[in-house]
C-alpha atoms as a PDB file:
ATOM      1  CA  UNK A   1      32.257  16.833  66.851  1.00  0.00           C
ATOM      2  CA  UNK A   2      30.074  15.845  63.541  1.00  0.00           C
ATOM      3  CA  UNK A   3      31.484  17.958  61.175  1.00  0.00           C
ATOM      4  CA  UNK A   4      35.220  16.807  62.612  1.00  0.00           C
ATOM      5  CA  UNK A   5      33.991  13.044  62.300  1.00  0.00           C
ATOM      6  CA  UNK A   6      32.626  13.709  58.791  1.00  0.00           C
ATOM      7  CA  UNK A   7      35.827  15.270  57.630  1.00  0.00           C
ATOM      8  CA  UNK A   8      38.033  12.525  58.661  1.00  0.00           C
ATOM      9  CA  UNK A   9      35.432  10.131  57.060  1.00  0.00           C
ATOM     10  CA  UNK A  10      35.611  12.028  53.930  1.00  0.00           C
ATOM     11  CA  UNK A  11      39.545  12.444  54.276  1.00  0.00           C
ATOM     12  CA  UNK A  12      39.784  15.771  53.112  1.00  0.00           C
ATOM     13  CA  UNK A  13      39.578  14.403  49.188  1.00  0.00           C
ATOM     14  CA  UNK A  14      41.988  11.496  49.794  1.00  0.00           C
ATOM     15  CA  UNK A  15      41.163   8.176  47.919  1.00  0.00           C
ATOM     16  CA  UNK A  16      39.691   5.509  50.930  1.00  0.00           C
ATOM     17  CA  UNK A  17      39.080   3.331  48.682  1.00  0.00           C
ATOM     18  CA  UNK A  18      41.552   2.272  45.986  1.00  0.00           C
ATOM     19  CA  UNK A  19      38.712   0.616  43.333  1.00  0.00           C
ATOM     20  CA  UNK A  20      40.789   1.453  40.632  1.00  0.00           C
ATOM     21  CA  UNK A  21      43.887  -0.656  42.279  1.00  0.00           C
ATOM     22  CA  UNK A  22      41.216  -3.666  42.596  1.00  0.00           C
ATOM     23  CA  UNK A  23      39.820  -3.506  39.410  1.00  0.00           C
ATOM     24  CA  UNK A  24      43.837  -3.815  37.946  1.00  0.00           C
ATOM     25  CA  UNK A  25      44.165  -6.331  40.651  1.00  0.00           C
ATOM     26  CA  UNK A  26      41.297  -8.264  38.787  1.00  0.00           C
ATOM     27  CA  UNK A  27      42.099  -7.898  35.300  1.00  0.00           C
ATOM     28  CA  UNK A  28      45.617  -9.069  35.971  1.00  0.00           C
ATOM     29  CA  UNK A  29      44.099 -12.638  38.154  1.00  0.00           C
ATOM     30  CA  UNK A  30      41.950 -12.731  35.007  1.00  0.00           C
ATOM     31  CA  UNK A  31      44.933 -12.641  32.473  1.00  0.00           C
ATOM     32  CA  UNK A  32      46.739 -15.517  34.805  1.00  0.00           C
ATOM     33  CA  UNK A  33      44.031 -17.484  35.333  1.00  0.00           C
ATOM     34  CA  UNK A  34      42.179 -17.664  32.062  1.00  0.00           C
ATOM     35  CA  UNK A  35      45.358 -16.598  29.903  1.00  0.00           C
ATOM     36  CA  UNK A  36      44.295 -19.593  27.940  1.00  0.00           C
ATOM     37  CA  UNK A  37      40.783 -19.088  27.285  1.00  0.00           C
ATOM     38  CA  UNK A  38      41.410 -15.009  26.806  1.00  0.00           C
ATOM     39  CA  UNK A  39      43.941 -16.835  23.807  1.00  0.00           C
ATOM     40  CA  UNK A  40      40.918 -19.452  22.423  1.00  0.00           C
ATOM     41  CA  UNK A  41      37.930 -16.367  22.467  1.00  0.00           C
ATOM     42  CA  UNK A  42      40.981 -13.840  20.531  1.00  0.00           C
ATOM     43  CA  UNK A  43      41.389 -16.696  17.864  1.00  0.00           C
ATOM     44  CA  UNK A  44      38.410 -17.104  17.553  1.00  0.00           C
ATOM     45  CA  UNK A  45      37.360 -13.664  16.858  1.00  0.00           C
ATOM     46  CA  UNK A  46      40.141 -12.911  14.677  1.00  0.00           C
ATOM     47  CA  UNK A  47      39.421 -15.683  12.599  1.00  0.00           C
ATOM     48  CA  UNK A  48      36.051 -14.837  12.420  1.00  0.00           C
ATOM     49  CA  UNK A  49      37.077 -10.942  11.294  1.00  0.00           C
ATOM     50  CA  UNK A  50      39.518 -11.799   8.989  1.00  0.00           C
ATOM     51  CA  UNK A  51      37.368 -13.997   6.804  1.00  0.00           C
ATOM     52  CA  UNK A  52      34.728 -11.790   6.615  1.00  0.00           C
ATOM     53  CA  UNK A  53      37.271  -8.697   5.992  1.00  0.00           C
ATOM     54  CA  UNK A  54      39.004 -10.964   3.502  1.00  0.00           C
ATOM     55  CA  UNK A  55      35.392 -11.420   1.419  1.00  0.00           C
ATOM     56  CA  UNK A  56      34.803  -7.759   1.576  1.00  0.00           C
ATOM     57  CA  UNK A  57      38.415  -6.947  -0.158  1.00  0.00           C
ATOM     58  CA  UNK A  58      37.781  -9.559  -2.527  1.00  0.00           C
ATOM     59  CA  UNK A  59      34.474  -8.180  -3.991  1.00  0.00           C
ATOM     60  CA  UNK A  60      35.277  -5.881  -6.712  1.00  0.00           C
ATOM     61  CA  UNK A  61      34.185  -1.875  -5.729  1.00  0.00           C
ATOM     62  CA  UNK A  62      32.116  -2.031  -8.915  1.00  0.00           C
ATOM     63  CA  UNK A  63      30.271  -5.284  -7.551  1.00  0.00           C
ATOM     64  CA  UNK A  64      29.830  -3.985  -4.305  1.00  0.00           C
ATOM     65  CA  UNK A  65      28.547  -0.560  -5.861  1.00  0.00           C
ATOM     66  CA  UNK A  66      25.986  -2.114  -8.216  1.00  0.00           C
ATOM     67  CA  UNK A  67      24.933  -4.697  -5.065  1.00  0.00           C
ATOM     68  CA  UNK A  68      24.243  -1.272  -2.921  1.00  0.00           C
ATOM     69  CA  UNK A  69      22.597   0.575  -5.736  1.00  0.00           C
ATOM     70  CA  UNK A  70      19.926  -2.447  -6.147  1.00  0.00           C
ATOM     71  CA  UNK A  71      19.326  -2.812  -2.657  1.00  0.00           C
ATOM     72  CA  UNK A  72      18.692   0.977  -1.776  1.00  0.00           C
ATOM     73  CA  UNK A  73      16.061   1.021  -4.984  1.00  0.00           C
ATOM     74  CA  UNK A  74      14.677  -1.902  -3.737  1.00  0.00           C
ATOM     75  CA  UNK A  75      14.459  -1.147   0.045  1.00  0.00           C
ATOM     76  CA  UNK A  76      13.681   3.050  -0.241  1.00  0.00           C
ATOM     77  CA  UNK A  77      13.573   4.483  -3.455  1.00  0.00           C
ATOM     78  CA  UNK A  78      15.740   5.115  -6.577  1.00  0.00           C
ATOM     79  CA  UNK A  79      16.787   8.809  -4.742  1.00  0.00           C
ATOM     80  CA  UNK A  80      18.487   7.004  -2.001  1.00  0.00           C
ATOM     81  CA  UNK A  81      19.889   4.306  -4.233  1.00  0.00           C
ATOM     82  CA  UNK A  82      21.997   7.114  -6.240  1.00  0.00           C
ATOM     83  CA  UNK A  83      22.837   8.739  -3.333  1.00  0.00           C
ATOM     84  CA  UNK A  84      24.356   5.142  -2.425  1.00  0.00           C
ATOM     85  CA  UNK A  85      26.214   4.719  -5.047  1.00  0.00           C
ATOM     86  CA  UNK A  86      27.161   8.341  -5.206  1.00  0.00           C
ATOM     87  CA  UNK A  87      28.653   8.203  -1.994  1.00  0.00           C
ATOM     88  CA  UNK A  88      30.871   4.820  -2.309  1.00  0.00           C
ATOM     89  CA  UNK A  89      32.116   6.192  -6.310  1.00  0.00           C
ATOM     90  CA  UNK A  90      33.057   9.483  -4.206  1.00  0.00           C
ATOM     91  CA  UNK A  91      34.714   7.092  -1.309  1.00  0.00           C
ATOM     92  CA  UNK A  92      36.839   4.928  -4.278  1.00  0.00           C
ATOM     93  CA  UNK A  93      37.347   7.723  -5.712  1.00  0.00           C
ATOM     94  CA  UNK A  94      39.472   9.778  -2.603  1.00  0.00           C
ATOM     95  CA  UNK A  95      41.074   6.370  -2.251  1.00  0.00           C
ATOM     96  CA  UNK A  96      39.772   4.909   1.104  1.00  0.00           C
ATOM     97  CA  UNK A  97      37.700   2.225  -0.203  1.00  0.00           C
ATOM     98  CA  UNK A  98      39.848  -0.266   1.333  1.00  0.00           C
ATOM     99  CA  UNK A  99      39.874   1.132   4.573  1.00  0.00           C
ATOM    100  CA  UNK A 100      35.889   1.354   4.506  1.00  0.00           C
ATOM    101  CA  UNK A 101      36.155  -2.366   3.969  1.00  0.00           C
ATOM    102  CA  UNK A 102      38.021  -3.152   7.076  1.00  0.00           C
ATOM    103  CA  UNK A 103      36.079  -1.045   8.867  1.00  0.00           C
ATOM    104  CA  UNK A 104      32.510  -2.828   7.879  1.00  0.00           C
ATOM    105  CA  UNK A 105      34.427  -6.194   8.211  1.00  0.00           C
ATOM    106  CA  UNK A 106      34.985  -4.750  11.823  1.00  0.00           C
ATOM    107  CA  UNK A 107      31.503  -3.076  12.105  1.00  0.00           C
ATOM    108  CA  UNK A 108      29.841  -6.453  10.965  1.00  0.00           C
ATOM    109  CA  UNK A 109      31.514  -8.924  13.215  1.00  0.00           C
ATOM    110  CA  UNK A 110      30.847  -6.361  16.346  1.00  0.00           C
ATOM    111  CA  UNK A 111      27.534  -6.537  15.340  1.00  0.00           C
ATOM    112  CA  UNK A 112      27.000 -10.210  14.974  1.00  0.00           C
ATOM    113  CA  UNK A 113      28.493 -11.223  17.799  1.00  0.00           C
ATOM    114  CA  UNK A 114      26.399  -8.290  19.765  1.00  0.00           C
ATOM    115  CA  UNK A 115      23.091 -10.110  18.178  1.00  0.00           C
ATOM    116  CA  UNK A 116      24.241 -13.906  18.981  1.00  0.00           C
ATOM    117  CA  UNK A 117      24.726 -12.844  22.468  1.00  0.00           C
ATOM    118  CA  UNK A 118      22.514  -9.982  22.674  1.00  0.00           C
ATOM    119  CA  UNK A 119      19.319 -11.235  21.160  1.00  0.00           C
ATOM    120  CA  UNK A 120      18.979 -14.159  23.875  1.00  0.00           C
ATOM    121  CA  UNK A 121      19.674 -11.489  26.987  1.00  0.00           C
ATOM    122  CA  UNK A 122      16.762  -9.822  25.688  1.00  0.00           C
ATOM    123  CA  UNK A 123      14.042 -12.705  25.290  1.00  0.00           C
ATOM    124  CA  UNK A 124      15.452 -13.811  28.692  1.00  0.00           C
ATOM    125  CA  UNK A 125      14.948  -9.717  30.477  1.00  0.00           C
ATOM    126  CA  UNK A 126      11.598 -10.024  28.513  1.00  0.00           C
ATOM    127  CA  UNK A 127      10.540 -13.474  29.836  1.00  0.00           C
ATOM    128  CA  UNK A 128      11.797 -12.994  33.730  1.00  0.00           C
ATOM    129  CA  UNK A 129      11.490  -9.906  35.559  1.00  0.00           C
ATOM    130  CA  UNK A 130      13.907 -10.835  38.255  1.00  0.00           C
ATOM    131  CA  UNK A 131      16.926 -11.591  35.356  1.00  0.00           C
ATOM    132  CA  UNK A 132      15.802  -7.861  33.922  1.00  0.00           C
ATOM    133  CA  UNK A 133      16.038  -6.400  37.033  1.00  0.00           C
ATOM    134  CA  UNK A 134      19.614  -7.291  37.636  1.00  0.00           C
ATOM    135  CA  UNK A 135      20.689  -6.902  33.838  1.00  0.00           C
ATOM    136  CA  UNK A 136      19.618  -3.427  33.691  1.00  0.00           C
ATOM    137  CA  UNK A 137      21.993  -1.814  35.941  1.00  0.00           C
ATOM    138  CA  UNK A 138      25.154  -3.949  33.848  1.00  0.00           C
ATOM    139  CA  UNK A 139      23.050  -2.384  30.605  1.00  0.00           C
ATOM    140  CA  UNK A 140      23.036   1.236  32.246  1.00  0.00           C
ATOM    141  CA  UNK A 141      26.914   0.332  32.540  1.00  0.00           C
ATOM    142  CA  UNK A 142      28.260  -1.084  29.783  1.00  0.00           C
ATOM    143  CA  UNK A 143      25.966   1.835  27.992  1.00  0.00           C
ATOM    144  CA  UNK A 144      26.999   4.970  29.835  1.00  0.00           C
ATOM    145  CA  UNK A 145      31.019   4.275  30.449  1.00  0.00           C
ATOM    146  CA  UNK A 146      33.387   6.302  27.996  1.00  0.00           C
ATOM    147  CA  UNK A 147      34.087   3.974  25.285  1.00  0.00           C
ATOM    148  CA  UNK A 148      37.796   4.840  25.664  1.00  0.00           C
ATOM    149  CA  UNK A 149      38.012   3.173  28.930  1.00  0.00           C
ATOM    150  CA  UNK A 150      36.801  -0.140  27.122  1.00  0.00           C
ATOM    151  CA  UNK A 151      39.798  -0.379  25.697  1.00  0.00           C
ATOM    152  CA  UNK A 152      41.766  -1.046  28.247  1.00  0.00           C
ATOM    153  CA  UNK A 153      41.298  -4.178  29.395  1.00  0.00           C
ATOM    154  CA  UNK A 154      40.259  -5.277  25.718  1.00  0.00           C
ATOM    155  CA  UNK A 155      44.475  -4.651  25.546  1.00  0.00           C
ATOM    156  CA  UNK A 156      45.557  -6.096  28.918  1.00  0.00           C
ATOM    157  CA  UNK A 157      43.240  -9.237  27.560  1.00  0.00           C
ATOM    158  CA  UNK A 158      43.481  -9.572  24.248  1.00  0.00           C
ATOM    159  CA  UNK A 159      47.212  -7.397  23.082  1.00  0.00           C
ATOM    160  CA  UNK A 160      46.709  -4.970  20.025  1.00  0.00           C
ATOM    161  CA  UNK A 161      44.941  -5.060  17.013  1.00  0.00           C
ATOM    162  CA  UNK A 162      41.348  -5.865  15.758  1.00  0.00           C
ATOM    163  CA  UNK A 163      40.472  -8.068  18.479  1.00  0.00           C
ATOM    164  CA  UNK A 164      39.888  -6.107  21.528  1.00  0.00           C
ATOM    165  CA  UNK A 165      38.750  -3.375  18.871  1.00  0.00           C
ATOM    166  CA  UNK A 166      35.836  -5.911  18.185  1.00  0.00           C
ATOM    167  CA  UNK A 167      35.382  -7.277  21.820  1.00  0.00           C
ATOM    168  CA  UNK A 168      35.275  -3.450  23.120  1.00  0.00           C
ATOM    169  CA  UNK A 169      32.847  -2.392  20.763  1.00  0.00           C
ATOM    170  CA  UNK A 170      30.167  -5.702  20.934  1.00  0.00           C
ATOM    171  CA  UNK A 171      30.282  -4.427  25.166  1.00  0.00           C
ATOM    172  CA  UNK A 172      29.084  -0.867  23.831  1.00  0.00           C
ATOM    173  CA  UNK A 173      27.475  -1.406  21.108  1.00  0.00           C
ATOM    174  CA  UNK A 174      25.276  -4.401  22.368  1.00  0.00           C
ATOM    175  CA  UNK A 175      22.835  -2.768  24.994  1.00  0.00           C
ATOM    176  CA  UNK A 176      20.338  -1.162  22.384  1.00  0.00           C
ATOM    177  CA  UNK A 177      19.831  -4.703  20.689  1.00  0.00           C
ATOM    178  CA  UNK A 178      19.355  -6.424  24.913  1.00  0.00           C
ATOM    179  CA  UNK A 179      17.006  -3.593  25.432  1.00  0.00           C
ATOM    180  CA  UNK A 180      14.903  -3.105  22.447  1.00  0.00           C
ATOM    181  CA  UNK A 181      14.762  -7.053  21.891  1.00  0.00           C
ATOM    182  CA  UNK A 182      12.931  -7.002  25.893  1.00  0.00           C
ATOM    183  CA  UNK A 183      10.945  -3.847  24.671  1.00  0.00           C
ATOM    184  CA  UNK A 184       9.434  -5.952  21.208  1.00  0.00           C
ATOM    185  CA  UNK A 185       8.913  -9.159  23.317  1.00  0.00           C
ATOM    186  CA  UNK A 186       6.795  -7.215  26.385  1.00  0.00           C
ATOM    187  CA  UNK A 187       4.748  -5.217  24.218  1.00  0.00           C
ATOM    188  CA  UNK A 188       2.945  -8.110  22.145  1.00  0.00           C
ATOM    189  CA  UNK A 189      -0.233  -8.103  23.492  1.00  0.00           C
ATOM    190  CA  UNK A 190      -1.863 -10.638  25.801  1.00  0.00           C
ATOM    191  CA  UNK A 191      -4.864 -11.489  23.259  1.00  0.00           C
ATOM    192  CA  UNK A 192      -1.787 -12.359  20.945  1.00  0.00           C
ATOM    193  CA  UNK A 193      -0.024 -14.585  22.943  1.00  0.00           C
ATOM    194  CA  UNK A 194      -3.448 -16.358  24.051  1.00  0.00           C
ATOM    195  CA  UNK A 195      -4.426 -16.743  20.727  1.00  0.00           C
ATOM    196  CA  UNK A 196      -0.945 -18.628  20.022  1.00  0.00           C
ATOM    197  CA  UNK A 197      -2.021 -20.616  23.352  1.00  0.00           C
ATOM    198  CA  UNK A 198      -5.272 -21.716  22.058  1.00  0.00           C
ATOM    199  CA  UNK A 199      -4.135 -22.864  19.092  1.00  0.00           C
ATOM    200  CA  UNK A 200      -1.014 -25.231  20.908  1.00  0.00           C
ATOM    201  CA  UNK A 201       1.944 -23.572  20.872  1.00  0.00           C
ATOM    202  CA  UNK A 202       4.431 -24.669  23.206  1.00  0.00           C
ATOM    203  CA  UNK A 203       6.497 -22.135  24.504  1.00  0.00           C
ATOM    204  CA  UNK A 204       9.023 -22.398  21.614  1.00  0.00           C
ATOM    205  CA  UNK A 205       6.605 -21.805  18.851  1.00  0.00           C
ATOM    206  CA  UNK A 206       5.564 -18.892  20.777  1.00  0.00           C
ATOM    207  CA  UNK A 207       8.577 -17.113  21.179  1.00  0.00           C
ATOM    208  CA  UNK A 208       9.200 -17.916  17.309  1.00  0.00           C
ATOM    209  CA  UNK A 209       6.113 -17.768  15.298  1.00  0.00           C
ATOM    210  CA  UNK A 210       4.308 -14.954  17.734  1.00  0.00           C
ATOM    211  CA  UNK A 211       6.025 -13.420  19.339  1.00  0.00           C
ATOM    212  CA  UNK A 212       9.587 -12.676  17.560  1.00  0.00           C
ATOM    213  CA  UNK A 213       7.603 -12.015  14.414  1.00  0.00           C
ATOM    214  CA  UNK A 214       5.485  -9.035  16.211  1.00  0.00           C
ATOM    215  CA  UNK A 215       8.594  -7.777  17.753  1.00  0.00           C
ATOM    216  CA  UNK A 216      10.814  -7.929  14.716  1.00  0.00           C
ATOM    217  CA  UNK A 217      10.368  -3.931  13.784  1.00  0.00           C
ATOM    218  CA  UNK A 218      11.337  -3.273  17.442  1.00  0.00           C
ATOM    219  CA  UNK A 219      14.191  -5.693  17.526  1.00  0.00           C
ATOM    220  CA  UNK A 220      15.483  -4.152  13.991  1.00  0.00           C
ATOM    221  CA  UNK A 221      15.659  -0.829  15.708  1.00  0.00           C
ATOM    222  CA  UNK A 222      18.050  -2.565  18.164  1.00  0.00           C
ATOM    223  CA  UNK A 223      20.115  -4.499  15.483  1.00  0.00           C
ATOM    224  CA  UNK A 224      20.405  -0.402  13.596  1.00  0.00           C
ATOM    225  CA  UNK A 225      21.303   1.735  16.930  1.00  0.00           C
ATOM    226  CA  UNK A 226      23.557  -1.298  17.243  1.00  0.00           C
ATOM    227  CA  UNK A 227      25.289  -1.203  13.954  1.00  0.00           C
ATOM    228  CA  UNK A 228      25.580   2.762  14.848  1.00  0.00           C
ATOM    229  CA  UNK A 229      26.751   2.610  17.844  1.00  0.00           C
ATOM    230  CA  UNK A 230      29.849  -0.311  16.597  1.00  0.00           C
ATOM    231  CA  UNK A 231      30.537   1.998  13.626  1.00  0.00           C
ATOM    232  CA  UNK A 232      31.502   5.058  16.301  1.00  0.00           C
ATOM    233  CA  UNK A 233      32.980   2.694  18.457  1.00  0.00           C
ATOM    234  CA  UNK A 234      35.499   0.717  15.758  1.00  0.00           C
ATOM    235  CA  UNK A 235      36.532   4.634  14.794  1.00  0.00           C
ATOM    236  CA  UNK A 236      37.916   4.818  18.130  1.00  0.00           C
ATOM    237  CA  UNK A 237      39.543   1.596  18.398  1.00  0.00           C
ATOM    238  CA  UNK A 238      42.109   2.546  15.907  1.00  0.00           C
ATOM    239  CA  UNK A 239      44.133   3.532  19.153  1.00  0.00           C
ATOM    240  CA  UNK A 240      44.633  -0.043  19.613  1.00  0.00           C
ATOM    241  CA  UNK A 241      45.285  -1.081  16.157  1.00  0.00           C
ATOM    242  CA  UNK A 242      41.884  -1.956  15.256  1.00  0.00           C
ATOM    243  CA  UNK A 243      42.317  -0.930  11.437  1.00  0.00           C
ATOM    244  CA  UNK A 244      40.120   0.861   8.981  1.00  0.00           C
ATOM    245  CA  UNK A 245      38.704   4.556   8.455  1.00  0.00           C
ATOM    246  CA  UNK A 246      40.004   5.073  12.362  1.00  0.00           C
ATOM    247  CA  UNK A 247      43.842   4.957  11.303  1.00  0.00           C
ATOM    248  CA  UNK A 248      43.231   7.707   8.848  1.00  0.00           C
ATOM    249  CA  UNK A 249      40.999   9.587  11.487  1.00  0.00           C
ATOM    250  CA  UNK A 250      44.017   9.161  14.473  1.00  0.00           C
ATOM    251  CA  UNK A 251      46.950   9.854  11.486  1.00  0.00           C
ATOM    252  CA  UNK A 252      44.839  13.024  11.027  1.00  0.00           C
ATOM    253  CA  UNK A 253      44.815  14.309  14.553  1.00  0.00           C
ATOM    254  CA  UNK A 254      48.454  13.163  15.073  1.00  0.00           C
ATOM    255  CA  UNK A 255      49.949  14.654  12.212  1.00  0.00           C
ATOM    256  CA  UNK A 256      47.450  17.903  12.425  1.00  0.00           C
ATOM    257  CA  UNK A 257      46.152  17.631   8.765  1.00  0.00           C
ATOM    258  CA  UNK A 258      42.777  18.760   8.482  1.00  0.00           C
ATOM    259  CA  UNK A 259      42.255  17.751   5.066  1.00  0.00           C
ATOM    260  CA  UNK A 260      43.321  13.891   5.973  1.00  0.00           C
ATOM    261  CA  UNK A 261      40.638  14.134   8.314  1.00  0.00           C
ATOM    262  CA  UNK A 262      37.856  15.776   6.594  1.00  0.00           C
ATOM    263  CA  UNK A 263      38.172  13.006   3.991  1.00  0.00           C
ATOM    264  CA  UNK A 264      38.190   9.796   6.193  1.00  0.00           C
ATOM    265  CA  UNK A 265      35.604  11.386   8.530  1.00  0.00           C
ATOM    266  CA  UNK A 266      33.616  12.002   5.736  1.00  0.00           C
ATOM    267  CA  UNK A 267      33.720   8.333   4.431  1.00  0.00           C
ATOM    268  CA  UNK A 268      32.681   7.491   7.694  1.00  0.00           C
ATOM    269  CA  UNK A 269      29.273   9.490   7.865  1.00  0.00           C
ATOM    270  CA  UNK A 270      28.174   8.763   4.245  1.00  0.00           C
ATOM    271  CA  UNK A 271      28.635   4.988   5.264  1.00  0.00           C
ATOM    272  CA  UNK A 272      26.723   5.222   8.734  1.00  0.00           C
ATOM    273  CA  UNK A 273      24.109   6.876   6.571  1.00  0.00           C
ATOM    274  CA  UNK A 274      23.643   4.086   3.932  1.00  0.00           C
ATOM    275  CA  UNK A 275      23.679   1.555   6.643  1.00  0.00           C
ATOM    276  CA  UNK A 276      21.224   3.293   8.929  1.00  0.00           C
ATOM    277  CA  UNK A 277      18.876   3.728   5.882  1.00  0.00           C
ATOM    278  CA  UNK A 278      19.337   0.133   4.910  1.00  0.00           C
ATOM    279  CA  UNK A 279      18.895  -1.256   8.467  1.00  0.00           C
ATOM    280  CA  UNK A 280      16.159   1.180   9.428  1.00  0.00           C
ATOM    281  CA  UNK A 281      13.714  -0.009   6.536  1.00  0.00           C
ATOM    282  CA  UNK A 282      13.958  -3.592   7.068  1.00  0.00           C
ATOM    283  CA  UNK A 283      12.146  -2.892  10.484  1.00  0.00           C
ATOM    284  CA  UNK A 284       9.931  -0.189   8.963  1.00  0.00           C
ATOM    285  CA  UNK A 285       8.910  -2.144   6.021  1.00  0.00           C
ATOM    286  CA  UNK A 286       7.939  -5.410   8.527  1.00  0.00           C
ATOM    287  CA  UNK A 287       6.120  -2.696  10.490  1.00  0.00           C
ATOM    288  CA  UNK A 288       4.046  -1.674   7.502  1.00  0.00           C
ATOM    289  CA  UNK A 289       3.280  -5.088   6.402  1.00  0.00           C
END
């Protein structure tokens, strides 16, 4: 019978197909097989963190306050640049300054590395149709998975601490800058590109001095929902030891204290605002110009 045939298929809700089993089959051939490399990329990275973390601790708060205060007269107006320096006076002041340091060292170095390998995926998606057509679906992926299951293989690969906090936040943070990169690229317009033609560009000079330049407001949208998207994501990978504003946000939910949390989830959103202000006008004022 059909529906008999269909049942069995179907297996009354048993598992037929043990993906889960493969994919720990696969991370494990990965960590024998390329323990070594998994070892060179972690260095790497955590060298790479750690200087930049080590700068940021080194700065006085005062410095960095007056630095912030400047910028946010200079890039919005002198509203925003008191609320700046309003918000990292009330951050020393509660005591987390340090942790907000380690957590933009960590929010910075996600980002970078999400650019350096980001920003190259998207003038490729733009440039070939067929290479956007199979990135997409990995975007869609790497986009829509919880980020909690990210770090689990970051661990298997990489042990605890900042580095597969970093590594699991460039794979979710790094799709906006891909996509929005390919967005700025495809929507210069044909007359510009033929004008950069006429006048001898080689393909080079017209991915850098045309077309880049147009797209640059587009491609800054990227970098910010990037920078936002690595700031949620470094939060959460305090589970693995990542550091920052997370450990006071996971202390707060283990140990039940409400005020704990209140404060170091606060100094989280007045930073995401200040750098989603900051990134968001560098686009806005290239747009204008």
């Amino acid at each position: 019978m059909p529906a008999d045939f269909l049942q069995d298929l179907i297996g009354e809700g048993k598992n037929l197909l043990p993906l889960g089993a493969l994919v720990n089959d696969a991370v494990k051939l990965l960590l024998e097989q390329g323990g070594g490399l998994f070892d060179m990329i972690g260095a790497l990275v955590e060298g790479f963190a750690s200087q930049i973390e080590i700068i940021l601790l080194a700065i006085p708060s005062w410095l960095v306050m007056i630095a912030v205060l400047a910028l946010g007269v200079w890039r919005l107006n002198w509203r925003f640049g008191l609320f700046a320096l309003a918000s990292l006076l009330l951050i020393r002041i509660i005591g987390f300054w340090d942790q907000t340091a380690v957590t933009l060292a960590l929010v910075f170095s996600a980002t970078l590395i999400s650019i350096i390998v980001g920003v190259p995926l998207g003038i490729l998606s733009a440039r070939s149709d067929r290479f956007n057509a199979l990135l997409r679906p990995v975007l869609d992926f790497m986009q829509t998975m919880p980020a909690f299951v990210y770090l689990i293989p970051a661990a298997m690969l990489f042990g605890l601490g900042r580095v597969p906090g970093i590594l699991a936040t460039v794979v979710f943070a790094m799709p906006p800058v891909v996509r929005l990169t390919a967005l700025g690229i495809r929507q210069v317009s044909s007359e510009q590109v033929e004008a950069g033609q006429a006048f001898g560009c080689t393909s080079m000079q017209l991915l850098w001095k045309v077309q880049l330049p147009i797209a640059l407001p587009t491609l800054m949208a990227g970098v910010n929902q990037t920078i936002m998207m690595a700031l949620s994501m470094v939060i959460i990978a305090s589970m693995v030891g990542a550091g920052g504003l997370g450990n006071e946000v996971l202390s707060s939910i283990q140990r039940l204290d409400i005020g704990l949390g209140f404060e170091s989830g606060l100094s989280v959103v007045l930073l995401a605002i200040i750098l989603d202000r900051l990134t968001e006008s560098f686009g806005a004022r290239q747009q204008e110009s």
